[in-house]
Structure formats: C-alpha cells, structure tokens
PDB file of N, CA and C in Angstrom:
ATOM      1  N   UNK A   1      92.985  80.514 123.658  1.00  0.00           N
ATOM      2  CA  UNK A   1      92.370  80.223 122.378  1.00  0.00           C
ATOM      3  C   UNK A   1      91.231  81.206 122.153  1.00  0.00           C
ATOM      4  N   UNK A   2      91.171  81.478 120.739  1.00  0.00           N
ATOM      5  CA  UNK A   2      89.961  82.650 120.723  1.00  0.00           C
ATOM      6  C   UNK A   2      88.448  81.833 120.090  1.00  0.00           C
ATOM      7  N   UNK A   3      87.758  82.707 120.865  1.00  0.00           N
ATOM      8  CA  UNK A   3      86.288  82.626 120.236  1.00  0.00           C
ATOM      9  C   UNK A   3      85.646  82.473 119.009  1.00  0.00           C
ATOM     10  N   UNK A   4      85.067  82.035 118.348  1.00  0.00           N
ATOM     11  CA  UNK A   4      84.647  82.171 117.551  1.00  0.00           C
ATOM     12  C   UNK A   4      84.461  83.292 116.936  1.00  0.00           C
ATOM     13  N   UNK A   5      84.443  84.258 116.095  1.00  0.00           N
ATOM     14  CA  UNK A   5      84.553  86.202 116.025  1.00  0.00           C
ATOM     15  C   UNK A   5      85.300  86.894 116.718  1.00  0.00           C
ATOM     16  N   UNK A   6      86.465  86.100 117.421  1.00  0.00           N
ATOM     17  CA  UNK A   6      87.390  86.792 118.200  1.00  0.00           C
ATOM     18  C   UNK A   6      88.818  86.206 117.773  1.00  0.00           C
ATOM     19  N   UNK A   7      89.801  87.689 117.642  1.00  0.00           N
ATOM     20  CA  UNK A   7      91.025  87.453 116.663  1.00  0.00           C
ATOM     21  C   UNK A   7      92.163  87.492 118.481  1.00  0.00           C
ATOM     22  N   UNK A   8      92.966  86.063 117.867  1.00  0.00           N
ATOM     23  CA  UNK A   8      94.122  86.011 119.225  1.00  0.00           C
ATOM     24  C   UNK A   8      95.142  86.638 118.282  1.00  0.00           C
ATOM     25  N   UNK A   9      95.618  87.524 118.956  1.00  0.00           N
ATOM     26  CA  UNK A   9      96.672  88.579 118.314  1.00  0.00           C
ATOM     27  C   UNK A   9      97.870  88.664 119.460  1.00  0.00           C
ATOM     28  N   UNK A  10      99.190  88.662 118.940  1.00  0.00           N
ATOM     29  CA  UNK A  10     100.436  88.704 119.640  1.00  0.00           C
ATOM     30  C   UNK A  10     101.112  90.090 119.309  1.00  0.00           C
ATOM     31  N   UNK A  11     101.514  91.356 119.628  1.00  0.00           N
ATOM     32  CA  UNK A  11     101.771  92.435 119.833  1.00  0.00           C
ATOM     33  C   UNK A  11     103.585  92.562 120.759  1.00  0.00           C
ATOM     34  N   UNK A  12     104.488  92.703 119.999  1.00  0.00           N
ATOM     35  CA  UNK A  12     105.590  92.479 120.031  1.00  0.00           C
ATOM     36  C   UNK A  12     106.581  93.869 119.857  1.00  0.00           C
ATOM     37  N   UNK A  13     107.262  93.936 121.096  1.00  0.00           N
ATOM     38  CA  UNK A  13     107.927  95.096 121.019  1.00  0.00           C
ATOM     39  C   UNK A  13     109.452  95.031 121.737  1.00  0.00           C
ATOM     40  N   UNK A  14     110.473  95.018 120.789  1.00  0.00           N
ATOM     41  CA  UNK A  14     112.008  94.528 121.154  1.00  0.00           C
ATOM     42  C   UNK A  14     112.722  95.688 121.330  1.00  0.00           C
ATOM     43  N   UNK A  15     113.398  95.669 122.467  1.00  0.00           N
ATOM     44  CA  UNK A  15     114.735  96.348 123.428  1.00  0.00           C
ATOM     45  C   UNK A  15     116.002  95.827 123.172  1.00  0.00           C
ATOM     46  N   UNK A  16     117.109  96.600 122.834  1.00  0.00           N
ATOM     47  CA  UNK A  16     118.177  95.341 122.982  1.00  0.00           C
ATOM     48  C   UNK A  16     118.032  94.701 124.643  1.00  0.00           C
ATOM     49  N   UNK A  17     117.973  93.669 124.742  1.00  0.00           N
ATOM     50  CA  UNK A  17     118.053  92.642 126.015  1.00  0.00           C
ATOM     51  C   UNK A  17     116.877  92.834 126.676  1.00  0.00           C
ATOM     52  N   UNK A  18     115.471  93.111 126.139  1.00  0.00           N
ATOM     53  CA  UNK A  18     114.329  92.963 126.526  1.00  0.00           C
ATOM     54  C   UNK A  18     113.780  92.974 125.916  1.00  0.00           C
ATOM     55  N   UNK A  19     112.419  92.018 125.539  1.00  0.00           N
ATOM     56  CA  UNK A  19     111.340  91.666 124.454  1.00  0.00           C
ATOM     57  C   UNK A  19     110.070  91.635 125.255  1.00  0.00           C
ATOM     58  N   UNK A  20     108.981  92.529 125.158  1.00  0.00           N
ATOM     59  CA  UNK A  20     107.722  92.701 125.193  1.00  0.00           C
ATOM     60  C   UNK A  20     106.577  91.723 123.998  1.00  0.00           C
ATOM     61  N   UNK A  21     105.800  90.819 124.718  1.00  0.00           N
ATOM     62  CA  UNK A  21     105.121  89.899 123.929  1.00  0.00           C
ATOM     63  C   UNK A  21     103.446  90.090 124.991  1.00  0.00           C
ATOM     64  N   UNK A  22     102.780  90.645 124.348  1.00  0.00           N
ATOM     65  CA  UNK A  22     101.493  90.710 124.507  1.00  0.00           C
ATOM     66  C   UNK A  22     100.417  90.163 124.045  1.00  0.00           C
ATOM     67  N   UNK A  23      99.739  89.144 124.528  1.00  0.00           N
ATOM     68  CA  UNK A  23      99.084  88.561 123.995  1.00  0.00           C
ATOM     69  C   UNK A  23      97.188  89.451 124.185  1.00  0.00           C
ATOM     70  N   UNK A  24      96.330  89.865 123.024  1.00  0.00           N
ATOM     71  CA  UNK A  24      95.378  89.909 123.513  1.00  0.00           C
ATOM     72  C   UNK A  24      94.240  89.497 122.258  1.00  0.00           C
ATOM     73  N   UNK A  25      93.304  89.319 122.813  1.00  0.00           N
ATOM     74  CA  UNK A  25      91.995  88.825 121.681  1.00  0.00           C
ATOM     75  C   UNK A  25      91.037  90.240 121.590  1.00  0.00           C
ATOM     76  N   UNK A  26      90.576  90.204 120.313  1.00  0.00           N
ATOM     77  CA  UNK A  26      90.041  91.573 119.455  1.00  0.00           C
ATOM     78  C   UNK A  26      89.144  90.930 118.981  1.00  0.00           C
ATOM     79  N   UNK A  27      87.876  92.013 118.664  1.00  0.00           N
ATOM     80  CA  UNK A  27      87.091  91.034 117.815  1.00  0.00           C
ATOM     81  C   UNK A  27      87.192  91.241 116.670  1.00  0.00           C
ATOM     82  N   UNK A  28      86.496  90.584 115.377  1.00  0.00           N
ATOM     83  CA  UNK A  28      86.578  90.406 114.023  1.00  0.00           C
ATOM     84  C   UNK A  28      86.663  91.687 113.777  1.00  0.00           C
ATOM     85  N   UNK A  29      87.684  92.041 112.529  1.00  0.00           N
ATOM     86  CA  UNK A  29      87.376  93.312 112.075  1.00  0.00           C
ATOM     87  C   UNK A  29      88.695  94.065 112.553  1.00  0.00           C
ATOM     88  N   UNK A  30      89.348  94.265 114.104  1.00  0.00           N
ATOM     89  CA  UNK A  30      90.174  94.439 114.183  1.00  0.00           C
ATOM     90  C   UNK A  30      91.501  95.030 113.499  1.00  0.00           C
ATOM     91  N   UNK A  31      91.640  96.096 113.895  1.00  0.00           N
ATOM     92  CA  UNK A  31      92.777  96.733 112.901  1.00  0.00           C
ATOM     93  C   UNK A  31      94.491  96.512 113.860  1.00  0.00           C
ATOM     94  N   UNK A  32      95.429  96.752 113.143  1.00  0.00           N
ATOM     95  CA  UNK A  32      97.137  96.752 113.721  1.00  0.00           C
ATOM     96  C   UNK A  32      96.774  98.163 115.080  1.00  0.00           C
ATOM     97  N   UNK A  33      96.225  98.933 114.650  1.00  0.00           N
ATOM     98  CA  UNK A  33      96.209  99.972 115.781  1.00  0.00           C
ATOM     99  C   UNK A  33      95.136  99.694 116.594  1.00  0.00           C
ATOM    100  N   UNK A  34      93.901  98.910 116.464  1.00  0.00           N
ATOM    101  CA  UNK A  34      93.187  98.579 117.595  1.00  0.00           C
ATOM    102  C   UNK A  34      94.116  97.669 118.539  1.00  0.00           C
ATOM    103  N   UNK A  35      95.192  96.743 117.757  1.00  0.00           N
ATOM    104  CA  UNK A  35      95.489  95.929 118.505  1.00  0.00           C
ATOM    105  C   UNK A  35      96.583  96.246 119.347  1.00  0.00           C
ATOM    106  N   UNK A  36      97.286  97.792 118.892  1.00  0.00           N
ATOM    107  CA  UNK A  36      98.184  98.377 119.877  1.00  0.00           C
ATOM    108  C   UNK A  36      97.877  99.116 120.954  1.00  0.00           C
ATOM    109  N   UNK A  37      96.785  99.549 120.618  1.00  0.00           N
ATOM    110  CA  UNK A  37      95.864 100.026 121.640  1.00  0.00           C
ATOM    111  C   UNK A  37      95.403  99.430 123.060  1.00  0.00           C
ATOM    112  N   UNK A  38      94.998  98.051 122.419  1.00  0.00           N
ATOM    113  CA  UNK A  38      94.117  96.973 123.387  1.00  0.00           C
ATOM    114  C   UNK A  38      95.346  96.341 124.257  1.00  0.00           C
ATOM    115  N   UNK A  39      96.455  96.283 123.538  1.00  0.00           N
ATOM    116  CA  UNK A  39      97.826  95.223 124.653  1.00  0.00           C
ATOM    117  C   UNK A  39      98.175  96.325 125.497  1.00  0.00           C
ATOM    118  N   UNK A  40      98.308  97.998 125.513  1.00  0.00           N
ATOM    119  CA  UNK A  40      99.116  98.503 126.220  1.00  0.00           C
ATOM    120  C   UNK A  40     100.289  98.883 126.277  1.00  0.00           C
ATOM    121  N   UNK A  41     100.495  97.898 124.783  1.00  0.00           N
ATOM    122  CA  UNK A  41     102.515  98.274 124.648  1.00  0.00           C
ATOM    123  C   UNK A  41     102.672  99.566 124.675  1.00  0.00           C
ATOM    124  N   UNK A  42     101.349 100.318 124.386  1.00  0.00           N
ATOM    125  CA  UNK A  42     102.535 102.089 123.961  1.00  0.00           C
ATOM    126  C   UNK A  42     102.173 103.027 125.630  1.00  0.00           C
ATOM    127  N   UNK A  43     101.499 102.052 126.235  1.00  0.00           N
ATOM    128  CA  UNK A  43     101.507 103.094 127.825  1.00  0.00           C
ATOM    129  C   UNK A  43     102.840 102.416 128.334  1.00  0.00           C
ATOM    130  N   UNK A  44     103.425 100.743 128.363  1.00  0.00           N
ATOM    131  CA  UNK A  44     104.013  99.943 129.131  1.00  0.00           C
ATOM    132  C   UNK A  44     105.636 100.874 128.093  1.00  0.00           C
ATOM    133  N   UNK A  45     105.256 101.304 126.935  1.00  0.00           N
ATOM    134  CA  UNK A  45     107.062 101.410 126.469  1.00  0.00           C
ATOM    135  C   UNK A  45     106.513 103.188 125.955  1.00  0.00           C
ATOM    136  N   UNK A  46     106.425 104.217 126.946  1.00  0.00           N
ATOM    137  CA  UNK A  46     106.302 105.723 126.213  1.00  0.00           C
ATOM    138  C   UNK A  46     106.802 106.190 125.537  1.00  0.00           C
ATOM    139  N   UNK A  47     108.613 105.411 125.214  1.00  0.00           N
ATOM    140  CA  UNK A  47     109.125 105.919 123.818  1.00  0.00           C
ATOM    141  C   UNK A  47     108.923 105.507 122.518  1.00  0.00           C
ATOM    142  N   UNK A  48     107.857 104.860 122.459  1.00  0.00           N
ATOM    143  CA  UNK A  48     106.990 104.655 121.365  1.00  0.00           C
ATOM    144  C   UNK A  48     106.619 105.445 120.623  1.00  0.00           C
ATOM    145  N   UNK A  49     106.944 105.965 119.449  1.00  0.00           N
ATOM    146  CA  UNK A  49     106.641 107.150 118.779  1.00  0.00           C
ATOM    147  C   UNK A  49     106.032 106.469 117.336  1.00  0.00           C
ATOM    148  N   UNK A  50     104.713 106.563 117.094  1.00  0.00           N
ATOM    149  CA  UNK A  50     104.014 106.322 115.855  1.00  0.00           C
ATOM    150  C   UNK A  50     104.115 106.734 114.563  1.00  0.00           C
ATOM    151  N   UNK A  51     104.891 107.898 114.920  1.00  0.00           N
ATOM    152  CA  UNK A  51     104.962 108.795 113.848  1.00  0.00           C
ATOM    153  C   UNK A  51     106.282 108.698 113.194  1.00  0.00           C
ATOM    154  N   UNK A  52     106.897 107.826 113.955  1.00  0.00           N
ATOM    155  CA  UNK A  52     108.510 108.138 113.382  1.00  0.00           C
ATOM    156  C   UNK A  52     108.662 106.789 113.304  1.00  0.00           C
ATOM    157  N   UNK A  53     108.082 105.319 114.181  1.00  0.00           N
ATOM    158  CA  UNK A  53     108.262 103.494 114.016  1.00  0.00           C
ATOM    159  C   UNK A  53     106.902 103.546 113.264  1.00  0.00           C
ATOM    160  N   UNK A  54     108.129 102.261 112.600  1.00  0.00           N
ATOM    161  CA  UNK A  54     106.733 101.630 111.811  1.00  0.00           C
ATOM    162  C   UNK A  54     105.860 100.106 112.537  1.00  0.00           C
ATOM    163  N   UNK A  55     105.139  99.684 112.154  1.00  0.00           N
ATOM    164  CA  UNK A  55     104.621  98.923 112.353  1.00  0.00           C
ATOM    165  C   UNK A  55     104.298  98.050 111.466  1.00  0.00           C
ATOM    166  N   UNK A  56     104.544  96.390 111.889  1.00  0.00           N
ATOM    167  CA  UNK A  56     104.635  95.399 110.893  1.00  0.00           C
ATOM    168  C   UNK A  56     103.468  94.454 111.388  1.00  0.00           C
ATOM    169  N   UNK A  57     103.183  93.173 110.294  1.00  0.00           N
ATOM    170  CA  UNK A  57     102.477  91.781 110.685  1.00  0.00           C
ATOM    171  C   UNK A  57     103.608  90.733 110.109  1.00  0.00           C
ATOM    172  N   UNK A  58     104.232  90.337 111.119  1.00  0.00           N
ATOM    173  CA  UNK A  58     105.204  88.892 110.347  1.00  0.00           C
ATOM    174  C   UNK A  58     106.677  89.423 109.768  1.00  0.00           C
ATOM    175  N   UNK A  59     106.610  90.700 109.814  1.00  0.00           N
ATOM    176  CA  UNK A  59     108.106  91.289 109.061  1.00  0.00           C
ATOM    177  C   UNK A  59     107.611  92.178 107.799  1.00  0.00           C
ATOM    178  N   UNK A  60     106.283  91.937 107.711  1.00  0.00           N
ATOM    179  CA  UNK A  60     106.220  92.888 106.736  1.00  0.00           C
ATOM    180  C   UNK A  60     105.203  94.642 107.126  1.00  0.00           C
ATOM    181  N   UNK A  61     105.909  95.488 106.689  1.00  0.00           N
ATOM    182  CA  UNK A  61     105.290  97.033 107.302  1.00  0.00           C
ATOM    183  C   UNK A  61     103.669  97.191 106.837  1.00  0.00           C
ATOM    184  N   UNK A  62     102.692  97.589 107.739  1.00  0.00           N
ATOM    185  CA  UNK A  62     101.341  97.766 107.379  1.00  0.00           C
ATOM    186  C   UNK A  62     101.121  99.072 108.198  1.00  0.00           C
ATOM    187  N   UNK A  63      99.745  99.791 107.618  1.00  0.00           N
ATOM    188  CA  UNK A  63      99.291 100.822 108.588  1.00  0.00           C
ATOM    189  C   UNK A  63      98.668 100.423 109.938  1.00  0.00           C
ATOM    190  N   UNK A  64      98.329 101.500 110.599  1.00  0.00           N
ATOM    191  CA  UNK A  64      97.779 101.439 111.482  1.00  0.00           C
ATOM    192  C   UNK A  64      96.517 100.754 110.999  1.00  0.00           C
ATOM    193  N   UNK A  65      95.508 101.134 109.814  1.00  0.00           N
ATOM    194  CA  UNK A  65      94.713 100.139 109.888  1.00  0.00           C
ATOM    195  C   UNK A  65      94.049  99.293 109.127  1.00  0.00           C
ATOM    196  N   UNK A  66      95.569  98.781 108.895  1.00  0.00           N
ATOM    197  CA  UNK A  66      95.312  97.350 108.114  1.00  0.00           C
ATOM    198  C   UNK A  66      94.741  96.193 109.079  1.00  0.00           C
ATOM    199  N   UNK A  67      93.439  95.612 108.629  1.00  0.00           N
ATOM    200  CA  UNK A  67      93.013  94.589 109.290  1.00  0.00           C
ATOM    201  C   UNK A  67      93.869  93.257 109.392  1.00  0.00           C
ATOM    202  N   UNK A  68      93.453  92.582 110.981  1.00  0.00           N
ATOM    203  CA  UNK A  68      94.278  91.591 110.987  1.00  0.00           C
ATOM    204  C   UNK A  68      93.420  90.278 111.144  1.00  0.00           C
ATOM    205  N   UNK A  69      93.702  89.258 110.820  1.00  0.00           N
ATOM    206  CA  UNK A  69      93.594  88.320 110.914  1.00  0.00           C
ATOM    207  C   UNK A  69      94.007  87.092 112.357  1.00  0.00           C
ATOM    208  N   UNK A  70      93.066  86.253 112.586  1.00  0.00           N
ATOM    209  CA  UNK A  70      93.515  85.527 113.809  1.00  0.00           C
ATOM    210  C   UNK A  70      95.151  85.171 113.982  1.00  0.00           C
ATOM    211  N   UNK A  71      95.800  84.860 114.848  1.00  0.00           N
ATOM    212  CA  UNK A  71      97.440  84.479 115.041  1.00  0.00           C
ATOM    213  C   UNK A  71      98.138  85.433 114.804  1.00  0.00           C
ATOM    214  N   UNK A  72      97.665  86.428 114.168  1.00  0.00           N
ATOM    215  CA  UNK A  72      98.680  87.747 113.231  1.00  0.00           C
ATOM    216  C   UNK A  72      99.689  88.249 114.734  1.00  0.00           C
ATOM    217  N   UNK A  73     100.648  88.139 114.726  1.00  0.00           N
ATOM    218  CA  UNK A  73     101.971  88.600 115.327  1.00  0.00           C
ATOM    219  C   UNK A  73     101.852  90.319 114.942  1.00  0.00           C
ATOM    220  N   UNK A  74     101.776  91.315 115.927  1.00  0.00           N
ATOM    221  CA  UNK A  74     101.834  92.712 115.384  1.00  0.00           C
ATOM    222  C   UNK A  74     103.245  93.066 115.934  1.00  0.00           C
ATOM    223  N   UNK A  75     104.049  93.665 115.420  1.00  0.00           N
ATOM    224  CA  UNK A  75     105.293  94.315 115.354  1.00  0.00           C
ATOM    225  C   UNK A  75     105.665  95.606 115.605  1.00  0.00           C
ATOM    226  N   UNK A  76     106.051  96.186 116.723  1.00  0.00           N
ATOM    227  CA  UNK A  76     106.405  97.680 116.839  1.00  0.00           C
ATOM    228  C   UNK A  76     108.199  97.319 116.620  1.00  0.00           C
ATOM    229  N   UNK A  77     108.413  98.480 114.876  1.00  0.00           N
ATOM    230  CA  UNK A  77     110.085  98.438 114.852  1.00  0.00           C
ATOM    231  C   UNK A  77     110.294  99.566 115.308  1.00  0.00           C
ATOM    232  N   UNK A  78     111.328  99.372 115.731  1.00  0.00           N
ATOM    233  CA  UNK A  78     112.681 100.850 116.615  1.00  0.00           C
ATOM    234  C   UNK A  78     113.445 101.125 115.244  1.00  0.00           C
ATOM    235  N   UNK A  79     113.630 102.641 114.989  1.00  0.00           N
ATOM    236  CA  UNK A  79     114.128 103.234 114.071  1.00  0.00           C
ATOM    237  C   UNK A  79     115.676 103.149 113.923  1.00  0.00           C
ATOM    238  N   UNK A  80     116.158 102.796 113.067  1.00  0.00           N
ATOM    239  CA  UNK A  80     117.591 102.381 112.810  1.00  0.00           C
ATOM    240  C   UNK A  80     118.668 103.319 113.716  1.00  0.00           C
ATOM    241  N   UNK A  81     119.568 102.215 114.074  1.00  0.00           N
ATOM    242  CA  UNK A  81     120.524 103.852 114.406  1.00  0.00           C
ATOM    243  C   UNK A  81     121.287 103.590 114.088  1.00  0.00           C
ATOM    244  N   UNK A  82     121.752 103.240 112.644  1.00  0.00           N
ATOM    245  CA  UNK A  82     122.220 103.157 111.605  1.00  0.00           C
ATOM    246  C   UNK A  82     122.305 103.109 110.410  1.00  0.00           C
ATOM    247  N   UNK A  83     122.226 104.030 109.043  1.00  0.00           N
ATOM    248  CA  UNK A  83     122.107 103.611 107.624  1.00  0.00           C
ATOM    249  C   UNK A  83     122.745 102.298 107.899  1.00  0.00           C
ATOM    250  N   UNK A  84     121.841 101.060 106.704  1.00  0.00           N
ATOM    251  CA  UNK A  84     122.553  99.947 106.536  1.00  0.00           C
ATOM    252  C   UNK A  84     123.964 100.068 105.593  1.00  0.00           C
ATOM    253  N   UNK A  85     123.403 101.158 104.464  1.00  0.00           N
ATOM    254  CA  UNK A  85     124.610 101.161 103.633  1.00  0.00           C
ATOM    255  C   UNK A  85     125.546 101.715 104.431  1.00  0.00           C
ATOM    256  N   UNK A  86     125.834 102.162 105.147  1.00  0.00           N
ATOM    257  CA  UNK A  86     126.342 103.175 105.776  1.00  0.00           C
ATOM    258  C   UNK A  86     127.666 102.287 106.670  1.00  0.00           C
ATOM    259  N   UNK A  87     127.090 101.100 107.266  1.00  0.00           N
ATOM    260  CA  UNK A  87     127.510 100.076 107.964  1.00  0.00           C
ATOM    261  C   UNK A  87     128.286  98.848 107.296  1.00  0.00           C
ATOM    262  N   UNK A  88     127.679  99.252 106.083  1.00  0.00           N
ATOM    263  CA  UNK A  88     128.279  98.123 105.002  1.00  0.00           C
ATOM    264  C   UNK A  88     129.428  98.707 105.024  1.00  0.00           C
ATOM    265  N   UNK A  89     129.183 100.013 104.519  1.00  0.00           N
ATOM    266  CA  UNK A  89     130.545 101.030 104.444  1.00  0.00           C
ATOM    267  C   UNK A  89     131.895 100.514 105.523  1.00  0.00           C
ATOM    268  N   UNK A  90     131.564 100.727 106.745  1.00  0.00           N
ATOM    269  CA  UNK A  90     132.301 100.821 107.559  1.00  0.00           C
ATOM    270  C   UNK A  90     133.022  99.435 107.768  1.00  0.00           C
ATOM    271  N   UNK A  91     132.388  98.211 107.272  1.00  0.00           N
ATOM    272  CA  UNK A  91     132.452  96.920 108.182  1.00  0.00           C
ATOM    273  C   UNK A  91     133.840  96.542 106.698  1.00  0.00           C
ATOM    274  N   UNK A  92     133.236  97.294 105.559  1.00  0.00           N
ATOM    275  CA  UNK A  92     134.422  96.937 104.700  1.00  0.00           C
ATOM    276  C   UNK A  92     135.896  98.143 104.724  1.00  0.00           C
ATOM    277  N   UNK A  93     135.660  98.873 105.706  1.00  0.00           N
ATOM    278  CA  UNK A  93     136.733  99.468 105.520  1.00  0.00           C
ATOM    279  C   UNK A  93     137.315  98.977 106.962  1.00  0.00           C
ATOM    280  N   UNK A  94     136.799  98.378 107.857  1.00  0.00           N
ATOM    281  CA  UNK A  94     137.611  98.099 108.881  1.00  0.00           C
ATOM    282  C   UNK A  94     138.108  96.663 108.177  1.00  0.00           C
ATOM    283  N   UNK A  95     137.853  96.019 107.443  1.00  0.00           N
ATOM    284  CA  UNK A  95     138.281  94.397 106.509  1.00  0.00           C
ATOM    285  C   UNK A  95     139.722  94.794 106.034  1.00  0.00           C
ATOM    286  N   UNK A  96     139.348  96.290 105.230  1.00  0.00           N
ATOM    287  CA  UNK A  96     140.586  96.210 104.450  1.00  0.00           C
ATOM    288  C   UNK A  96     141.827  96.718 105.384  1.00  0.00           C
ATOM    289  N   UNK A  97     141.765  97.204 106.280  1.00  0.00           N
ATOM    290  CA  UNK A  97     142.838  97.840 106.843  1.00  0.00           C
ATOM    291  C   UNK A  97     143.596  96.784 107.909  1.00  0.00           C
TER     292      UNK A  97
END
C-alpha cells in the first residue's frame, strides 16, 4: 500500500508465455518513464526498444511523460508482427477456399 505522496504503480511487460508484473511506488508527480525506469523492466527485458514500442496506462498509448496517477497499470507493447488488415486479409482467404 502506498504512502501518502507516494504513487503504487504496476509496470507490465508481455512475452508470448511469459508476463513481467512489477510492482513499484514513485512519488507524486511521477511520470510513465520514471516509472519504467524505477521497476527495471528495460534492464530485466534488453529488447526493449523505446523508440520503436509504445507505451500505455490501462490500454490506452501515453508518452514517456505523461503523469501517473496512484494504481495506474504502465504497459510496455511489443510491435506487431503483423498488419491487422493484413491478417484479416488472410484469415478470409483461408475461409473461402
């Protein structure tokens, strides 16, 4: 449980068949990149690339430093390795045949 001026933040980073959940407390003020900073996810996963994943609160994409709020869930996404349309494509042409 956090302190009074201190934000409990969850820092979340998914593998297929492995999920990274970091829990750490920040104080007020706190930004999405202080809080990636402070858990370690990007020493514990080095193919972490900032520049190319985005980063979310709850499902939705924010910067590095958008402030967070207590409970805020932070999100490191892995870059598609797939167009969706692309997949749509395919999933209806394997239907029709």
């Amino acid at each position: 449980m956090s302190s009074e001026g201190e934000l409990g933040i969850e820092v979340v980073y998914a593998l297929p068949g492995q999920q990274t959940v970091l829990r750490v407390e920040l104080p007020a003020g706190s930004t999405a990149g202080d809080a990636l900073n402070a858990s370690g996810v990007l020493e514990r996963h080095p193919e972490i690339d900032l520049t190319r994943q985005s980063v979310g609160v709850f499902g939705q994409i924010v910067g590095l430093d958008t402030p967070l709020h207590n409970g805020d869930r932070v999100e490191v996404y892995r870059p598609l390795q797939v167009d969706p349309k692309e997949a749509r494509k395919r999933r209806a042409a394997r239907k029709a045949s």
